[in-house]
Protein backbone atom coordinates (compact mmCIF):
# COMPACT_ATOMS: atom_id res chain seq x y z
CA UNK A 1 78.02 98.66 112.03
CA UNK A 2 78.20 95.31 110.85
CA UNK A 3 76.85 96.01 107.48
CA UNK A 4 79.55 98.80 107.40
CA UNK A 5 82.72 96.55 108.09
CA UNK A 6 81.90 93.88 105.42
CA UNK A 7 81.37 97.04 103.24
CA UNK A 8 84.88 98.14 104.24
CA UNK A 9 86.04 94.40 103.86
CA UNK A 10 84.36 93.68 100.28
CA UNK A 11 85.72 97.30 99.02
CA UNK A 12 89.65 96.77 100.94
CA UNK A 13 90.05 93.42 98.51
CA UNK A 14 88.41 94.52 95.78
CA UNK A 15 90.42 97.82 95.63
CA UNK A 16 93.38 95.37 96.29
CA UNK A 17 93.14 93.59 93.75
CA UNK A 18 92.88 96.39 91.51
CA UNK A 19 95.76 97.71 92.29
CA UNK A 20 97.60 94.27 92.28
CA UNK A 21 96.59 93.98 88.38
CA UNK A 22 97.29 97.57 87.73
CA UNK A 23 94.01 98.87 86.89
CA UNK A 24 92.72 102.13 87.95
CA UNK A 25 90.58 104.06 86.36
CA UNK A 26 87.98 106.83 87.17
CA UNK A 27 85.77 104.37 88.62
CA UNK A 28 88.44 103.01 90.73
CA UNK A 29 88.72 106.77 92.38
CA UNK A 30 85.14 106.73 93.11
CA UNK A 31 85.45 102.75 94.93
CA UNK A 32 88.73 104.51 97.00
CA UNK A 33 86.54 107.19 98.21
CA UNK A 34 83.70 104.88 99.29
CA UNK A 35 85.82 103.13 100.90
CA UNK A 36 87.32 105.76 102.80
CA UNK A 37 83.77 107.09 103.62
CA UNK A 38 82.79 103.54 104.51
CA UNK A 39 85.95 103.01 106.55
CA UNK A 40 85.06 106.18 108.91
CA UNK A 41 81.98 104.66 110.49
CA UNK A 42 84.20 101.78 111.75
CA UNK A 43 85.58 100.86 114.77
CA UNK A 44 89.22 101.35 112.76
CA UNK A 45 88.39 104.98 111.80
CA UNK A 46 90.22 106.49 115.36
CA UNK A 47 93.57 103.92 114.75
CA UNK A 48 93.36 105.09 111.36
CA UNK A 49 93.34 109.06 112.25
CA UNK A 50 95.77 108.36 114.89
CA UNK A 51 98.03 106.86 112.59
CA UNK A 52 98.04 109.47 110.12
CA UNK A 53 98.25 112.46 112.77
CA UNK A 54 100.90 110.36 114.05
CA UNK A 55 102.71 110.10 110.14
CA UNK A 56 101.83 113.92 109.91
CA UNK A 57 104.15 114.94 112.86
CA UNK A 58 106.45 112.60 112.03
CA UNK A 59 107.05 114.39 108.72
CA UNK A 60 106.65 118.15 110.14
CA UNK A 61 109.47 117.07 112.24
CA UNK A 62 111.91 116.44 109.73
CA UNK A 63 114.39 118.83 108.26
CA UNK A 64 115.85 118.82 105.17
């Protein structure tokens, strides 16, 4: 677990700054979805779910 979160930590800045220089690339898809697989076996992975289930509804529950 703690190998996982400095994973997620190392990955969260370095995608950051990526996308603070504007430079994404291929490889930069492949870091994203590490990170998102590396983000899933931490201790954020419920808030994170909840969050988007949360954004989801939100959404289905406007009208246009």
């Amino acid at each position: 677990m703690l190998v996982s979160a400095s994973a997620v930590l190392l990955l969260g800045l370095l995608i950051w700054f990526l996308l603070r220089i504007r430079y994404l690339r291929w490889a930069d898809l492949l870091l994203c979805g590490a990170f998102g697989f590396l983000l899933a076996r931490t201790i954020a992975a419920p808030v994170v779910a909840t969050v988007l289930d949360g954004a989801g509804a939100f959404l289905g529950e406007l009208r246009f």
